[in-house]
PDB file of N, CA and C in Angstrom:
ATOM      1  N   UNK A   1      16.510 -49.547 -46.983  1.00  0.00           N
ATOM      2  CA  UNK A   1      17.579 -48.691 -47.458  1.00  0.00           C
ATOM      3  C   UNK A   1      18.743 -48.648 -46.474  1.00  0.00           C
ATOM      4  N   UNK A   2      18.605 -48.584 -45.105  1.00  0.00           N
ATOM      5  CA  UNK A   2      19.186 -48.509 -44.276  1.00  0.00           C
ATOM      6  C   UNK A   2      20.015 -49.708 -44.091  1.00  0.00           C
ATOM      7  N   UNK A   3      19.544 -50.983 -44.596  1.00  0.00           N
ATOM      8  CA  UNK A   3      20.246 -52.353 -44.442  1.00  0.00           C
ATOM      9  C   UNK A   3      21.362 -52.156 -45.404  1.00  0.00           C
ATOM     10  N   UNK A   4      21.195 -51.622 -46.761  1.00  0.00           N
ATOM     11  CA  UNK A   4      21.996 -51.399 -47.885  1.00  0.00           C
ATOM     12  C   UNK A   4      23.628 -50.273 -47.362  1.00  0.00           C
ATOM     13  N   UNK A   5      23.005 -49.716 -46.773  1.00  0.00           N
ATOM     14  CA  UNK A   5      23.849 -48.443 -46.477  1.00  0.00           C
ATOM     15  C   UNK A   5      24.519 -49.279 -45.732  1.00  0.00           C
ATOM     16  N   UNK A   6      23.931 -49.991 -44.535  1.00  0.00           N
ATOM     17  CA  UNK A   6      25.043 -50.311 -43.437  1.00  0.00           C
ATOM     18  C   UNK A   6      26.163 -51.658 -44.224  1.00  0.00           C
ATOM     19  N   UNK A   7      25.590 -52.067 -44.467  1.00  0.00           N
ATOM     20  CA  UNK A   7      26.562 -53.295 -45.602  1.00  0.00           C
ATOM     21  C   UNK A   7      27.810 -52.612 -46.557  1.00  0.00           C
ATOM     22  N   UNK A   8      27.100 -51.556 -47.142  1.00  0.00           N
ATOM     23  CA  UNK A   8      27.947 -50.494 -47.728  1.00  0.00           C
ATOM     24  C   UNK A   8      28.850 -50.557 -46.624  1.00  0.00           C
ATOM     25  N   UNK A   9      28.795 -49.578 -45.594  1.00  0.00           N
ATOM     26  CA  UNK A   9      29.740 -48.995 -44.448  1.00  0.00           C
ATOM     27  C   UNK A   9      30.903 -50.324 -44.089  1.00  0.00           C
ATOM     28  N   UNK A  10      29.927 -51.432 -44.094  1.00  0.00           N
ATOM     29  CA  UNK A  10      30.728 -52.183 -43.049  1.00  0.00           C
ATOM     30  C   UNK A  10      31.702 -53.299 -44.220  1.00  0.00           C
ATOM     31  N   UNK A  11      31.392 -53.019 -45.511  1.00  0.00           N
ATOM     32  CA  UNK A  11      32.568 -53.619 -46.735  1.00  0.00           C
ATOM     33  C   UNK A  11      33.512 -52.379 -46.201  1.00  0.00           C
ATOM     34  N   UNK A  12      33.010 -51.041 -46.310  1.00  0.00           N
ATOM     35  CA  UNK A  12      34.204 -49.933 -46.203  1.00  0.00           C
ATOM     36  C   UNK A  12      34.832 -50.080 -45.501  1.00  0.00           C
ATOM     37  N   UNK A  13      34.562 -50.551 -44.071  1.00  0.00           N
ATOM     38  CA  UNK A  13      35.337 -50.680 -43.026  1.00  0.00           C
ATOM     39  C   UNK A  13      36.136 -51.650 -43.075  1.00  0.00           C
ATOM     40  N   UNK A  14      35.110 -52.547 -43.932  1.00  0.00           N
ATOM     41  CA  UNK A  14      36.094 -54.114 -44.201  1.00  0.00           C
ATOM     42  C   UNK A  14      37.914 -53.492 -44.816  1.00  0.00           C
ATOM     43  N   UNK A  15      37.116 -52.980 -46.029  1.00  0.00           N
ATOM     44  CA  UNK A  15      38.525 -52.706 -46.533  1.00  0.00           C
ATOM     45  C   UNK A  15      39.786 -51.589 -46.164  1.00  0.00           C
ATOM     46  N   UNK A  16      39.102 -51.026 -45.135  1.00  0.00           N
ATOM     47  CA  UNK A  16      40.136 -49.809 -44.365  1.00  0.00           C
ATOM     48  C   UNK A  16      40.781 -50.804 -43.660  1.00  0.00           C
ATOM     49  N   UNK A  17      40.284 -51.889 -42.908  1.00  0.00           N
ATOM     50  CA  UNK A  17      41.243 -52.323 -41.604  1.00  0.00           C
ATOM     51  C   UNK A  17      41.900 -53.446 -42.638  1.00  0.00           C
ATOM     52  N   UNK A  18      41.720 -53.849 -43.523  1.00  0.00           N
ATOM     53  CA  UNK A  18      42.692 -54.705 -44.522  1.00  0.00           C
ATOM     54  C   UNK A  18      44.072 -53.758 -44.789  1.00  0.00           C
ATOM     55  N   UNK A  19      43.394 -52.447 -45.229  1.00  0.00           N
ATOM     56  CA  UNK A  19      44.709 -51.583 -46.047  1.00  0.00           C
ATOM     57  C   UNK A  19      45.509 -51.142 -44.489  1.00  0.00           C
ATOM     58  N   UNK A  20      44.761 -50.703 -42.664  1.00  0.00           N
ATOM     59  CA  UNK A  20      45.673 -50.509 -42.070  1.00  0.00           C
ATOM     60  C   UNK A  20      46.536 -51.857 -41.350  1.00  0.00           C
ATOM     61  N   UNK A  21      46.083 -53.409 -41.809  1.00  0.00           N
ATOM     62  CA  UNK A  21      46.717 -54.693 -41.279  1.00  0.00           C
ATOM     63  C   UNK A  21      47.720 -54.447 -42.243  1.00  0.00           C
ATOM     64  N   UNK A  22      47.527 -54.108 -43.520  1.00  0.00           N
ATOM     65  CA  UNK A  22      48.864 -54.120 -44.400  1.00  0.00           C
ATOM     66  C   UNK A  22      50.075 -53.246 -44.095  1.00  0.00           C
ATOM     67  N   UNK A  23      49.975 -51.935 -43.975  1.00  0.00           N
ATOM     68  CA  UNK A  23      50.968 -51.470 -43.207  1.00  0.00           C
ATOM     69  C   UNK A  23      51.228 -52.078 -42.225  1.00  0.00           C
ATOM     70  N   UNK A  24      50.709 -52.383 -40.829  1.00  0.00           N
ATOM     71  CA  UNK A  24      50.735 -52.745 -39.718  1.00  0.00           C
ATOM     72  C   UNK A  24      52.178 -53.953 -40.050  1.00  0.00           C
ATOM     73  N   UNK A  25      51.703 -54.896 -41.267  1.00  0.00           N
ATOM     74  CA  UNK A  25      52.260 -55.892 -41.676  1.00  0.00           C
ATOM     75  C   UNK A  25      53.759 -55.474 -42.222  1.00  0.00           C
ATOM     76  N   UNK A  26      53.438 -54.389 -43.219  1.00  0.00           N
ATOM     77  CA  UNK A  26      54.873 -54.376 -43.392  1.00  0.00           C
ATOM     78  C   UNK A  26      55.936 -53.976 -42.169  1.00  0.00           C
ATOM     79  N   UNK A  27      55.322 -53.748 -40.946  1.00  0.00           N
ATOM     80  CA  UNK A  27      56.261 -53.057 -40.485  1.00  0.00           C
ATOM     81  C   UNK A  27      56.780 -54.408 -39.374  1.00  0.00           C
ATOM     82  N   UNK A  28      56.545 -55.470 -39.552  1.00  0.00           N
ATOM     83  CA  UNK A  28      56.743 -57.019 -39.297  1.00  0.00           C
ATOM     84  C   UNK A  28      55.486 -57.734 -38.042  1.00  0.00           C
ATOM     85  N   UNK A  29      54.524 -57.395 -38.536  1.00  0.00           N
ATOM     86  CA  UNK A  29      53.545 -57.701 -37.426  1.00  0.00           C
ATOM     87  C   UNK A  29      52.006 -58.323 -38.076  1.00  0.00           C
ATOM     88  N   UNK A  30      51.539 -59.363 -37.957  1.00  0.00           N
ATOM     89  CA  UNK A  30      50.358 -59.875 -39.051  1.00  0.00           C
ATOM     90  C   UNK A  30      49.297 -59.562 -37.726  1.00  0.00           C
ATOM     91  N   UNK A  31      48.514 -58.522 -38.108  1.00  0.00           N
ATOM     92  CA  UNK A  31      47.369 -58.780 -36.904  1.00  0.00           C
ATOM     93  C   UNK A  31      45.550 -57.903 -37.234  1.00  0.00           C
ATOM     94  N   UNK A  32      46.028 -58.818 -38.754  1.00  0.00           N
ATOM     95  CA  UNK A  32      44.851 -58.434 -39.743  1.00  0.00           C
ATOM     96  C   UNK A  32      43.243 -59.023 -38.521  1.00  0.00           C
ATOM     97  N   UNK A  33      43.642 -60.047 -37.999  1.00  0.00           N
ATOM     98  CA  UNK A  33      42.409 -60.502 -37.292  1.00  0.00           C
ATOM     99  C   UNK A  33      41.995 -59.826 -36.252  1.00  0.00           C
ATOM    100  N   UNK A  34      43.313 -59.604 -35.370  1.00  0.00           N
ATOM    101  CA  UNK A  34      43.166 -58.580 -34.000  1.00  0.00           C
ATOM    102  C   UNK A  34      42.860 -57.091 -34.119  1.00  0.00           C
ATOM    103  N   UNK A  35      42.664 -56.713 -35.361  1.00  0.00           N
ATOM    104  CA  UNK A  35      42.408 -55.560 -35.956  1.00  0.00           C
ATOM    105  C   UNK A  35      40.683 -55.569 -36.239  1.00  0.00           C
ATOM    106  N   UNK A  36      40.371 -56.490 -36.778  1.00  0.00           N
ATOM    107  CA  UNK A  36      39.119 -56.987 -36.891  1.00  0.00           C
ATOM    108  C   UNK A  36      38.352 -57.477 -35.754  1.00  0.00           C
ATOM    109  N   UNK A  37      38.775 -58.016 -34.703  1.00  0.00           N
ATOM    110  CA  UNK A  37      38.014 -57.733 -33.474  1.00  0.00           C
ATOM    111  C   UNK A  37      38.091 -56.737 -32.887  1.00  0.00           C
ATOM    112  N   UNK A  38      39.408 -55.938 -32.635  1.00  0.00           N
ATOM    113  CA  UNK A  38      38.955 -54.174 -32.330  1.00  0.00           C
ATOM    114  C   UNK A  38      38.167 -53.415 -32.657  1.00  0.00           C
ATOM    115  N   UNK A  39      38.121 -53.191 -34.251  1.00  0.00           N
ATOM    116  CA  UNK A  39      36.999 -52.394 -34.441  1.00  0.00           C
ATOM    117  C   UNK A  39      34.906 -53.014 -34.357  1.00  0.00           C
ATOM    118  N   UNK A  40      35.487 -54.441 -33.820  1.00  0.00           N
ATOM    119  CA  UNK A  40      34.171 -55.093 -33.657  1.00  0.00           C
ATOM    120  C   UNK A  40      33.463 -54.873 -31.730  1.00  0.00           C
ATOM    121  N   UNK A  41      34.839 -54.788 -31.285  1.00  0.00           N
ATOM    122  CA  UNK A  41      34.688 -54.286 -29.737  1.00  0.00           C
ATOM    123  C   UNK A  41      34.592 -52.830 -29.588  1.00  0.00           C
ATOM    124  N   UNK A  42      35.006 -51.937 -30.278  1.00  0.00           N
ATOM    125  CA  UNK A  42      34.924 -50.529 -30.555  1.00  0.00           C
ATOM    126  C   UNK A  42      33.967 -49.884 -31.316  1.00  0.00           C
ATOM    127  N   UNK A  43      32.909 -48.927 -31.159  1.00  0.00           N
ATOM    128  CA  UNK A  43      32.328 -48.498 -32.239  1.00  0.00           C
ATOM    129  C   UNK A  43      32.913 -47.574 -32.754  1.00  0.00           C
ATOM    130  N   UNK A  44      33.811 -46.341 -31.639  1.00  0.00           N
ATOM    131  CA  UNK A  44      34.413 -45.442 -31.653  1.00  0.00           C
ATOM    132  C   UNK A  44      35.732 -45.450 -32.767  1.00  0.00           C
ATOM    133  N   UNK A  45      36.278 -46.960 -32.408  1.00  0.00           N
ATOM    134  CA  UNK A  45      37.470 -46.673 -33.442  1.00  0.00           C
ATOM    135  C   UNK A  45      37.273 -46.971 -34.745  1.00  0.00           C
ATOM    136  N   UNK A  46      35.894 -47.849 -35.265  1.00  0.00           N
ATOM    137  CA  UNK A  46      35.457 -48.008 -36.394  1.00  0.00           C
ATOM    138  C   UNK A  46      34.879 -47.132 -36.919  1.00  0.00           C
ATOM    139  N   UNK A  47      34.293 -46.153 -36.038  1.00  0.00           N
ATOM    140  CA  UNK A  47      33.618 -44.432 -36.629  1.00  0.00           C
ATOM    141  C   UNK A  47      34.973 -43.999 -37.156  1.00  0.00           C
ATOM    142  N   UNK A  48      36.181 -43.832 -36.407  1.00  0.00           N
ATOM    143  CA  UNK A  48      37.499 -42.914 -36.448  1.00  0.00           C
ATOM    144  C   UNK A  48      37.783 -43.669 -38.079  1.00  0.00           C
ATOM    145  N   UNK A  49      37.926 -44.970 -37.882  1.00  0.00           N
ATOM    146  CA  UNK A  49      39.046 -45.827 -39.002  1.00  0.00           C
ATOM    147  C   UNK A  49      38.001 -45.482 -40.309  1.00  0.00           C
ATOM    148  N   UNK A  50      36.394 -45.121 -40.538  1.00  0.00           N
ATOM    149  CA  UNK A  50      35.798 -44.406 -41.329  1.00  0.00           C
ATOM    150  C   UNK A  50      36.010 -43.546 -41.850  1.00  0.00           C
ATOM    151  N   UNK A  51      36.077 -42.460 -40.994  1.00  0.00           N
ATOM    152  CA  UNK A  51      36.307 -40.972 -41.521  1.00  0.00           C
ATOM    153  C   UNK A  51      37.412 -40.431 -41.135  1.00  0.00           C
ATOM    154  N   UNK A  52      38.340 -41.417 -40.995  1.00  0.00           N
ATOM    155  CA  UNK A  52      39.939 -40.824 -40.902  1.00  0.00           C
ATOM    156  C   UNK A  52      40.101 -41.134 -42.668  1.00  0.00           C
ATOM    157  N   UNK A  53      41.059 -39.925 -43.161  1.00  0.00           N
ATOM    158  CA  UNK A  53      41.700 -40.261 -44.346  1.00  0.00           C
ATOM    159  C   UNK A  53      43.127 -41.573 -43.553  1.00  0.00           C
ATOM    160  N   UNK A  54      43.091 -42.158 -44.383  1.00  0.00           N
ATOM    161  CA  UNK A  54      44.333 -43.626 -44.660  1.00  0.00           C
ATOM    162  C   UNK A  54      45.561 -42.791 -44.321  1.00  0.00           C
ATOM    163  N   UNK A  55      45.742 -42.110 -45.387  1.00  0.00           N
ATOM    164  CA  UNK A  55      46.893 -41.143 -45.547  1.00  0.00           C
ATOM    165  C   UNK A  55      47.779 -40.818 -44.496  1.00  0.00           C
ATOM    166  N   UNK A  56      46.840 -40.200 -43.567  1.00  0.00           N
ATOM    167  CA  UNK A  56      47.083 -39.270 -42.478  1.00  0.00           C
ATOM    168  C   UNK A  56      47.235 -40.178 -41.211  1.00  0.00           C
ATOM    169  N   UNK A  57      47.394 -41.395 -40.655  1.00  0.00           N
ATOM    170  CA  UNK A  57      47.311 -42.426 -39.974  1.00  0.00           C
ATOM    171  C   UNK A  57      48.630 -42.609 -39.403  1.00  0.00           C
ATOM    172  N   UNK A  58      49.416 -42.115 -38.737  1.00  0.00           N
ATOM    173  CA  UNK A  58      50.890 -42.749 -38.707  1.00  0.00           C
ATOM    174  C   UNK A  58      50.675 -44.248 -37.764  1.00  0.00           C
ATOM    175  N   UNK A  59      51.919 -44.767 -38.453  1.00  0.00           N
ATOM    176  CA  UNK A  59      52.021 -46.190 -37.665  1.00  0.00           C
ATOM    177  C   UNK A  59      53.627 -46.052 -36.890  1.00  0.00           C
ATOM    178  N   UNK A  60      53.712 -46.982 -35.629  1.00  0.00           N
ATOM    179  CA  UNK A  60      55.167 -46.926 -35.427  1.00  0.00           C
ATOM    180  C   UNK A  60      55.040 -48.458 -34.442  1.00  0.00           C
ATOM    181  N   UNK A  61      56.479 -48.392 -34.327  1.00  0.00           N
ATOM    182  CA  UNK A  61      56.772 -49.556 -33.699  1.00  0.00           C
ATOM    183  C   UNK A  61      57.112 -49.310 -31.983  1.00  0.00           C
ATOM    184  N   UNK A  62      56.774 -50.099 -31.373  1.00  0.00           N
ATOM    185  CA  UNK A  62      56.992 -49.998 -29.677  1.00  0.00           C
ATOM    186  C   UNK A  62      57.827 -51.269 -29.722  1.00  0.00           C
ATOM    187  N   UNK A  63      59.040 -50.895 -29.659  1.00  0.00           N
ATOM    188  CA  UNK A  63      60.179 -51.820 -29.338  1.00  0.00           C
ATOM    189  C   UNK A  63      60.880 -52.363 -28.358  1.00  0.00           C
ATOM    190  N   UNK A  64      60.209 -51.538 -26.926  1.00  0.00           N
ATOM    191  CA  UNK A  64      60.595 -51.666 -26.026  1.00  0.00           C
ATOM    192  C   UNK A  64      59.629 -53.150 -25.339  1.00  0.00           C
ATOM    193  N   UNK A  65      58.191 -52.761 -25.633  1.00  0.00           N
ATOM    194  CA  UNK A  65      56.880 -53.930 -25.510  1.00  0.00           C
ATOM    195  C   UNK A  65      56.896 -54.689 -26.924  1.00  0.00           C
ATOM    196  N   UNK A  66      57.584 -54.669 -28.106  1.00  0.00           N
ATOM    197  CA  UNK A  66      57.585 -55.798 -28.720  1.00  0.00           C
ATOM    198  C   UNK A  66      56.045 -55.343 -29.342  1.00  0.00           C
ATOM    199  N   UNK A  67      56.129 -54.048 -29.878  1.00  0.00           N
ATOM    200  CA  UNK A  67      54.432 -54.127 -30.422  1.00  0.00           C
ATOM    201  C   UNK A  67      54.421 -53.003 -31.282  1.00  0.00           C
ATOM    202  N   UNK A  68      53.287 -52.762 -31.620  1.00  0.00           N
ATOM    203  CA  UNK A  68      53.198 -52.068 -32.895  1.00  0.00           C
ATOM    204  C   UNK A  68      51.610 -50.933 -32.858  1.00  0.00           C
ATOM    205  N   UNK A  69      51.668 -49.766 -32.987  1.00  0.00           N
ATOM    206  CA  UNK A  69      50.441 -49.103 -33.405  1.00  0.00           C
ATOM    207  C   UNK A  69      49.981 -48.305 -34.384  1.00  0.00           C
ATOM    208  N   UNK A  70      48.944 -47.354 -33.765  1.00  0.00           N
ATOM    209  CA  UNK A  70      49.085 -46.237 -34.887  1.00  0.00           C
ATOM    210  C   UNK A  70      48.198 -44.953 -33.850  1.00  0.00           C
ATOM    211  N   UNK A  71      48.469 -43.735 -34.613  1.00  0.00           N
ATOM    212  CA  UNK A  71      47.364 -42.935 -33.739  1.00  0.00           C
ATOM    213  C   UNK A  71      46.145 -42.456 -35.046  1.00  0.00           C
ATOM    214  N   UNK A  72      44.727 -42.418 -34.389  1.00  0.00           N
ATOM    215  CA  UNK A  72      44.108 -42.689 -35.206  1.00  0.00           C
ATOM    216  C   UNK A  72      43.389 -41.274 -34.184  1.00  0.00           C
ATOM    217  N   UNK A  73      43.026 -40.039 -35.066  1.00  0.00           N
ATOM    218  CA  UNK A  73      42.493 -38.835 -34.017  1.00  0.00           C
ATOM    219  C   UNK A  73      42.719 -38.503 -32.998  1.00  0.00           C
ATOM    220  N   UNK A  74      42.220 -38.303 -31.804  1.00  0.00           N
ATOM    221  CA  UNK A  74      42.838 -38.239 -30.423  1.00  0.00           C
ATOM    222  C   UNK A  74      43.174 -39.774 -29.729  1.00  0.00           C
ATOM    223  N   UNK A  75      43.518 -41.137 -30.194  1.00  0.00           N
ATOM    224  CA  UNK A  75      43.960 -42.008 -29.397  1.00  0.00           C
ATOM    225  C   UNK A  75      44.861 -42.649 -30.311  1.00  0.00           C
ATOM    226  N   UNK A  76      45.682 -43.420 -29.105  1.00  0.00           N
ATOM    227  CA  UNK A  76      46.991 -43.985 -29.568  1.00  0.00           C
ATOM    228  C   UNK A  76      46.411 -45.539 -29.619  1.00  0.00           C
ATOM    229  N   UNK A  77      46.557 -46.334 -30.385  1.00  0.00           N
ATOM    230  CA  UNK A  77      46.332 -47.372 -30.266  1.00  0.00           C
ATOM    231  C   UNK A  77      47.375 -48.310 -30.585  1.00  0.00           C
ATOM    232  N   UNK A  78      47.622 -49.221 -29.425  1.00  0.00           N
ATOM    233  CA  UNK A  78      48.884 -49.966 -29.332  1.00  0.00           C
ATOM    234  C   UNK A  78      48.723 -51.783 -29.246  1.00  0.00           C
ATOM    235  N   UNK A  79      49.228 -52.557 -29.881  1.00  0.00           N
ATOM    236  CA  UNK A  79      49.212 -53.649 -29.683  1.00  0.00           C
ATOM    237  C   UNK A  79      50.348 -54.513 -29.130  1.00  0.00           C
ATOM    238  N   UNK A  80      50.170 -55.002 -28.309  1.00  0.00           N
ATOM    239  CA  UNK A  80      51.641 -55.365 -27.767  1.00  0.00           C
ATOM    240  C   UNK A  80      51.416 -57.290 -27.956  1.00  0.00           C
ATOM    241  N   UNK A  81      52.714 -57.597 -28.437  1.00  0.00           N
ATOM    242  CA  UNK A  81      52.462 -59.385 -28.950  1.00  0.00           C
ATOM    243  C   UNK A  81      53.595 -59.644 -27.835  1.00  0.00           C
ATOM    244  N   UNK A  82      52.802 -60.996 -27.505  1.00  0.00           N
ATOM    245  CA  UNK A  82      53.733 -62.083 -26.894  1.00  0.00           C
ATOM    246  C   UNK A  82      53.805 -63.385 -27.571  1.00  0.00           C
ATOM    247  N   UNK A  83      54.816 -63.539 -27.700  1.00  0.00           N
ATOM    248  CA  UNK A  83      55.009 -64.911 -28.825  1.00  0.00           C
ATOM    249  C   UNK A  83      55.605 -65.939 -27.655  1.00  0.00           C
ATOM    250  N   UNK A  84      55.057 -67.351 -28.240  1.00  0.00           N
ATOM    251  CA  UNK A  84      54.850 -68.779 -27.378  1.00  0.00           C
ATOM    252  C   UNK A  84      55.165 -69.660 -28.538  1.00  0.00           C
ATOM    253  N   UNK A  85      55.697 -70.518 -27.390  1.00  0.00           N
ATOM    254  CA  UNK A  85      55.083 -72.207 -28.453  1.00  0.00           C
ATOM    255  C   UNK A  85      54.730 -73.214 -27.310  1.00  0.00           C
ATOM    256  N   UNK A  86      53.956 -74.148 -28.192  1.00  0.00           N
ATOM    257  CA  UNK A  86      52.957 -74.983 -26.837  1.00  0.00           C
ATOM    258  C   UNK A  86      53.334 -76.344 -28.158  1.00  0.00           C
ATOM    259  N   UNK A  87      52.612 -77.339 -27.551  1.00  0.00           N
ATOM    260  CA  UNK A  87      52.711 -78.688 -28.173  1.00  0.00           C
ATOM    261  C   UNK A  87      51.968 -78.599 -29.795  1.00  0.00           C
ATOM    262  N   UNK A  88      51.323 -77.657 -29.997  1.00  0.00           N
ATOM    263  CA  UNK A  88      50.753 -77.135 -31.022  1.00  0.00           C
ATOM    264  C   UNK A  88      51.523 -76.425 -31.935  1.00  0.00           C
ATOM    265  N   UNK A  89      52.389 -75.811 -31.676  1.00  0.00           N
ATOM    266  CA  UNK A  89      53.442 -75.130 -32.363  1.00  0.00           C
ATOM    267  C   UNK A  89      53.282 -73.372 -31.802  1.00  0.00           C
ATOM    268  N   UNK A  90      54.570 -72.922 -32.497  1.00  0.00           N
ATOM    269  CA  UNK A  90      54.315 -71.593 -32.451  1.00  0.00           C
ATOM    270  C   UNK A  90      52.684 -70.582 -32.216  1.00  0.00           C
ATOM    271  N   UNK A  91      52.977 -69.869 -31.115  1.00  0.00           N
ATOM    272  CA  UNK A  91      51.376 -69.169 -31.389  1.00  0.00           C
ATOM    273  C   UNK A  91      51.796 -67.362 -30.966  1.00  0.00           C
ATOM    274  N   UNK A  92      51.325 -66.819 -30.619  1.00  0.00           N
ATOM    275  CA  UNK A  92      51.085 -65.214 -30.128  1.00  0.00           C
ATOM    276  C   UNK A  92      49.630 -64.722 -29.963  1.00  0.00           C
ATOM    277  N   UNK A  93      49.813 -63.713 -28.861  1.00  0.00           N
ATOM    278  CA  UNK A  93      49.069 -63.059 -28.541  1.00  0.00           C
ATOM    279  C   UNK A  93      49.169 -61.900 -28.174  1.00  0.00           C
ATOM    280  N   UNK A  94      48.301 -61.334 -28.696  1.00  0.00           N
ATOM    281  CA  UNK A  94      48.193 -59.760 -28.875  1.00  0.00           C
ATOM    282  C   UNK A  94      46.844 -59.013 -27.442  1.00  0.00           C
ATOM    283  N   UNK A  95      47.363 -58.305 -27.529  1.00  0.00           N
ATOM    284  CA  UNK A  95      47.202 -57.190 -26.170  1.00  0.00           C
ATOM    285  C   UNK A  95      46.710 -55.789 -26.665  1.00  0.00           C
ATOM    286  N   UNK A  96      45.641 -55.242 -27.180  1.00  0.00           N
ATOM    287  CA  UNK A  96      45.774 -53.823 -27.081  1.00  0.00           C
ATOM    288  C   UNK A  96      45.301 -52.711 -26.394  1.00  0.00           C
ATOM    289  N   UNK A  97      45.729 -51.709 -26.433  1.00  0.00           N
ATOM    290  CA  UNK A  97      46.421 -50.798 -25.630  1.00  0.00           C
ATOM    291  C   UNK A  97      45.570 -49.410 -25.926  1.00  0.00           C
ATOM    292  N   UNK A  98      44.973 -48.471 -25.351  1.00  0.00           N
ATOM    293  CA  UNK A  98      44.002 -47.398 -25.788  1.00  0.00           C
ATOM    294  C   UNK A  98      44.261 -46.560 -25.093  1.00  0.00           C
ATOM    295  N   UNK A  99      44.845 -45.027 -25.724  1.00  0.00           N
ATOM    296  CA  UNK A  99      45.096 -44.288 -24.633  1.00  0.00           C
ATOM    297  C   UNK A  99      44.488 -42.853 -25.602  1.00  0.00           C
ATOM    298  N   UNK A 100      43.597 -42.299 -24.831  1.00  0.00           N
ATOM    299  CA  UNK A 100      43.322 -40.792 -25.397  1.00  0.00           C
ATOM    300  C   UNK A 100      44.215 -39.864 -25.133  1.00  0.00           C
ATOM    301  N   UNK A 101      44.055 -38.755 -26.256  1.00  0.00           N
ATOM    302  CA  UNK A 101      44.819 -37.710 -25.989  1.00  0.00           C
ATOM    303  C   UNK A 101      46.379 -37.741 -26.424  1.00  0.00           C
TER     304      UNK A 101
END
């Protein structure tokens, strides 16, 4: 039963960090994947991104670091991108940022 439930949880989670990459996205930033290893390195922010209502989530932009977050309960969570190109083409990398309180 317990296998069922957690599969349950972890589609839910699937589809919370889809709906917060989409904002994230509109606000000019694709980091549907780096979103998906956070809450895979975090248990804490995947408990929060659970039982936070969507709604209530603000997102904003850090323009000064070229990055983008949101605050999700008591922490700010920030991603800061550095964009490159190598012989491969265009790439970026993302940085994030955890601050309580």
């Amino acid at each position: 039963m317990s296998i069922i439930l957690d599969q349950e949880m972890k589609e839910k989670l699937d589809r919370r960090v889809i709906a917060m990459s989409e904002k994230i996205s509109e606000l000019g930033f694709e980091l549907e994947e780096d979103m998906k290893e956070l809450v895979e390195m975090r248990d804490d922010i995947a408990k929060l991104i659970l039982t936070s209502k969507l709604k209530k989530i603000d997102y904003f932009v850090e323009k000064e670091g070229n990055g983008v977050g949101f605050y999700l309960g008591d922490l700010q969570v920030t991603f800061f991108v550095e964009y490159g190109e190598d012989e491969e083409g265009p790439y970026y990398e993302a940085t994030a940022e955890i601050l309580e309180g």
